[in-house]
Protein backbone atom coordinates (compact mmCIF):
# COMPACT_ATOMS: atom_id res chain seq x y z
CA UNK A 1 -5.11 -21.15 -1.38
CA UNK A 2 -5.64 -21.54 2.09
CA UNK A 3 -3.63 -24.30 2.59
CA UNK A 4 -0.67 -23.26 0.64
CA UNK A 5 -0.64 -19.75 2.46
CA UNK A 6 -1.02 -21.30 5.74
CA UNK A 7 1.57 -24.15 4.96
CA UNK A 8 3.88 -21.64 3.62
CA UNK A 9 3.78 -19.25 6.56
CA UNK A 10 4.34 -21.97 8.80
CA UNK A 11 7.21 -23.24 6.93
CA UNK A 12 9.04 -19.81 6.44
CA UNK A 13 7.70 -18.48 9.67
CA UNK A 14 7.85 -14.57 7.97
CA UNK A 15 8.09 -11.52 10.07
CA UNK A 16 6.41 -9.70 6.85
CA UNK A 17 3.73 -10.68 4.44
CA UNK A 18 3.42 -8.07 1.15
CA UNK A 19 0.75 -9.28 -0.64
CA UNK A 20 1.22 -7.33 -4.31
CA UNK A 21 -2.68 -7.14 -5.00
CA UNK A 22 -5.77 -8.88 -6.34
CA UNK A 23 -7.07 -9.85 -3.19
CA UNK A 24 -10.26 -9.69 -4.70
CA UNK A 25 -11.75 -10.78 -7.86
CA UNK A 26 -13.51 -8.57 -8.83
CA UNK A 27 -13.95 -5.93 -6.12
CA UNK A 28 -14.37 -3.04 -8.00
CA UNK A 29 -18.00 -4.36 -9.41
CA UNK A 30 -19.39 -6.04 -5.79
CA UNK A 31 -22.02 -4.08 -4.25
CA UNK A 32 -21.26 -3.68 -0.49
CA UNK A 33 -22.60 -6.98 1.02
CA UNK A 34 -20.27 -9.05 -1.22
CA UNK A 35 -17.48 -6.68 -0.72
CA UNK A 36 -18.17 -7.60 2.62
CA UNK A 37 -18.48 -11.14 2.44
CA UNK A 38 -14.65 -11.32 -0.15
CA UNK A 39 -13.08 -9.14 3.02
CA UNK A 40 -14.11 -11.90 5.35
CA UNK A 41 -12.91 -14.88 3.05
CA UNK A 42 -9.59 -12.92 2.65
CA UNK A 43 -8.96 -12.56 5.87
CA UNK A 44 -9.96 -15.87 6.64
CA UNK A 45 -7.34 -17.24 4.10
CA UNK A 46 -4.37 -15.00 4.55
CA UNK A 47 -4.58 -14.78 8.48
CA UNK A 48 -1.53 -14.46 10.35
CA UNK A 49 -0.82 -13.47 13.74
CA UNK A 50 -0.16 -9.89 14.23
CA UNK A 51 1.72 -9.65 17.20
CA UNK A 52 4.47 -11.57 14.64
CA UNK A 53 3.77 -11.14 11.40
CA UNK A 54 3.65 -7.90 9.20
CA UNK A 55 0.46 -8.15 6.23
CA UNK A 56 0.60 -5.35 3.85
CA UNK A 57 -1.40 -5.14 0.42
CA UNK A 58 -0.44 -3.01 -2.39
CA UNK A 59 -3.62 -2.85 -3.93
CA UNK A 60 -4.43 -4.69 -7.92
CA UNK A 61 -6.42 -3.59 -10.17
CA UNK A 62 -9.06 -6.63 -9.28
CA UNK A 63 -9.17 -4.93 -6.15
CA UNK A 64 -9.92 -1.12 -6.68
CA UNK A 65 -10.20 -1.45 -10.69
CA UNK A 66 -7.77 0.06 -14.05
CA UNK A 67 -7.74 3.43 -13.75
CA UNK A 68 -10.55 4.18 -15.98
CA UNK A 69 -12.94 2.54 -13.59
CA UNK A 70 -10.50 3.55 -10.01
CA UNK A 71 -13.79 5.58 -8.44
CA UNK A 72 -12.78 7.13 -4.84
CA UNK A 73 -15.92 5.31 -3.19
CA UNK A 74 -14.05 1.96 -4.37
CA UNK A 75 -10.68 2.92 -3.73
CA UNK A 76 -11.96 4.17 -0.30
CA UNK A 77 -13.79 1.22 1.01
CA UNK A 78 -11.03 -1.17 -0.36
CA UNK A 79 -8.55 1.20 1.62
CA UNK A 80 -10.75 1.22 4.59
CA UNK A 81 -11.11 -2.99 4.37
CA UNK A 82 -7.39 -3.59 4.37
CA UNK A 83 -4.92 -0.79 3.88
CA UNK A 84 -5.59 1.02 7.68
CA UNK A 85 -7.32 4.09 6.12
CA UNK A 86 -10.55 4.96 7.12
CA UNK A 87 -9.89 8.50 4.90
CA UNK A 88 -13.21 8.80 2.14
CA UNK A 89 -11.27 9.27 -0.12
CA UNK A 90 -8.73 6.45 0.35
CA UNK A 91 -5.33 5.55 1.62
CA UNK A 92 -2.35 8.26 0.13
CA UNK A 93 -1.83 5.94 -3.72
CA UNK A 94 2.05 5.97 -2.36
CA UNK A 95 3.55 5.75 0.57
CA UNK A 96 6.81 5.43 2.12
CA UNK A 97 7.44 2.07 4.78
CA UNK A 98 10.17 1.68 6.95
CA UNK A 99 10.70 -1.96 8.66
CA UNK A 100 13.92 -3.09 10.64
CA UNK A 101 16.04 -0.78 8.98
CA UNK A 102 14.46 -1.25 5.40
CA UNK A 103 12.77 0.82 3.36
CA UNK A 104 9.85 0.61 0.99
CA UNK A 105 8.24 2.96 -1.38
CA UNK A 106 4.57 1.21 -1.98
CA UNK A 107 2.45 2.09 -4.92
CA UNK A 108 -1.01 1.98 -6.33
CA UNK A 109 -0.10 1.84 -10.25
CA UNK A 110 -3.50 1.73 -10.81
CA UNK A 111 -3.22 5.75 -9.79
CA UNK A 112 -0.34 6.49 -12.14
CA UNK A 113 -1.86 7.23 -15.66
CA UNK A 114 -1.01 10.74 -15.34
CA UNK A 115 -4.14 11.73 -17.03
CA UNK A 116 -4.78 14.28 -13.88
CA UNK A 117 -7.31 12.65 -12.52
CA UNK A 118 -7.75 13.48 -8.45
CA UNK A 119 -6.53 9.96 -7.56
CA UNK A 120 -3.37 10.89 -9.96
CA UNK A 121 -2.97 14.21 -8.53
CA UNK A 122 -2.46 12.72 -5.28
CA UNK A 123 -0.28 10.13 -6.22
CA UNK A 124 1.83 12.64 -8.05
CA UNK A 125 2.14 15.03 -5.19
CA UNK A 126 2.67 11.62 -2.77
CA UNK A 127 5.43 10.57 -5.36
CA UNK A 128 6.95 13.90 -4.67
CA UNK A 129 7.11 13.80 -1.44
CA UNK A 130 8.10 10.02 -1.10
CA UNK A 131 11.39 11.67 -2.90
CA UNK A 132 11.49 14.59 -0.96
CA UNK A 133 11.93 12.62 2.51
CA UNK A 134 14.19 10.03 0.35
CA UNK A 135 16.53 13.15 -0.05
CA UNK A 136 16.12 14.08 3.36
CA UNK A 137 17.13 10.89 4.68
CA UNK A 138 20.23 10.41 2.20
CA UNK A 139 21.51 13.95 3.00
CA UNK A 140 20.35 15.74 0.04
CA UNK A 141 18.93 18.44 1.52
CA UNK A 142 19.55 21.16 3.60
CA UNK A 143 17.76 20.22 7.51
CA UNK A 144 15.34 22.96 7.40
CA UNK A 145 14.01 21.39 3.89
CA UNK A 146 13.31 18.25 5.86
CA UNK A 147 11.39 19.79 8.55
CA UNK A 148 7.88 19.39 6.76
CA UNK A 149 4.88 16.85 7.86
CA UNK A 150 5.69 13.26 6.02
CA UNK A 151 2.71 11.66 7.66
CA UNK A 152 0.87 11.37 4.91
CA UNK A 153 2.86 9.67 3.06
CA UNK A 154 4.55 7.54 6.22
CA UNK A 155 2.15 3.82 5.76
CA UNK A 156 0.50 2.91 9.12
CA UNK A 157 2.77 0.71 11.12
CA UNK A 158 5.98 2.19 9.97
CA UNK A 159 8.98 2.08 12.32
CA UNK A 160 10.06 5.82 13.18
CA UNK A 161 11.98 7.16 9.81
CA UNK A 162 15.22 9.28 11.42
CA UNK A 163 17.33 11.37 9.67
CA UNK A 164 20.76 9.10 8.47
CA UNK A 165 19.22 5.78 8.37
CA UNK A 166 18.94 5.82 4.90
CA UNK A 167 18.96 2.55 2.87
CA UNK A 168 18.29 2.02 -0.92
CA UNK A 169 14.29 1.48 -0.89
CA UNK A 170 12.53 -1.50 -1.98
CA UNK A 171 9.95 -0.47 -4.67
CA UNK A 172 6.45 -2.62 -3.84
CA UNK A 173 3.52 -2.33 -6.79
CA UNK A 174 1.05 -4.31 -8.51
CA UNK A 175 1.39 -5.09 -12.34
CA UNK A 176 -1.38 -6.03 -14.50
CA UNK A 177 -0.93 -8.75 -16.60
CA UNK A 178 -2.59 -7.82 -20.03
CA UNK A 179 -3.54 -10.85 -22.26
């Protein structure tokens, strides 16, 4: 895996890498020393320079687990190990990207089983907001509307988001593959 990464990335030479989760195998059951120990081997094989390449993760369910086993001590330390987001109770389950004039809506899906759940109240209220600033930045709503704090759902790393420079957003999430 290594070597096909490393060959690839060399090939392409990518400004961004959006890896669309299961980093991990299965990171949702490791205790913390071989949480640990997967972080360093995934780091090791997906390295890339970052003074010229971009590596985001959407997170999988091998990484943080389904949603009936997504626990906010997993989702935490997975979003402290790779997603920027030393928050306890884990990076915002969507978020809003902007990149060279692009835009990108990322999004835990493991989060969206509207069941109500915390980590699905967040998302929900994230998702909101996600289409709040969309609005904003289309022209949709009135200036004052768009006046409101969008940090928290603005991914680390994001270029500035200014009013006008809307573009159609690119929609980033992990999908399980049920057999």
């Amino acid at each position: 895996l290594k070597r096909a990464f490393q060959a690839a990335r060399m090939l392409y030479h990518p400004e961004v890498v959006i890896h669309l989760g299961d980093l991990l195998d299965q990171g949702f059951y490791e205790s913390g020393i071989d949480f640990n120990e997967d972080v360093k081997i995934v780091r090791e094989i997906f390295a890339v320079d970052p003074g010229t390449t971009v590596f985001k993760v959407i997170p999988g369910n091998h990484d943080v687990g389904f949603h009936h086993r997504l626990h906010p001590y997993t989702y935490g330390r997975f979003s402290k190990a790779f997603l920027n987001n030393n928050s306890p109770q884990g990076a915002t389950p969507v978020t809003l990207w902007a990149h060279k004039g692009l835009l990108f809506v990322f999004v835990n899906s493991m989060t969206l089983h509207g069941d109500g759940c915390g980590l699905c109240q967040r998302a929900d209220e994230a998702l909101m907001n996600v289409m709040k600033r969309l609005q904003c930045l289309r022209g949709e709503r009135a200036l004052e509307t768009c006046q409101g704090d969008f940090e928290s759902i603005t991914e680390p790393g994001s270029d500035v988001i200014q009013p006008g420079t809307y573009s159609h957003p690119i929609l980033m999430q992990h999908f399980p593959m049920y057999r």
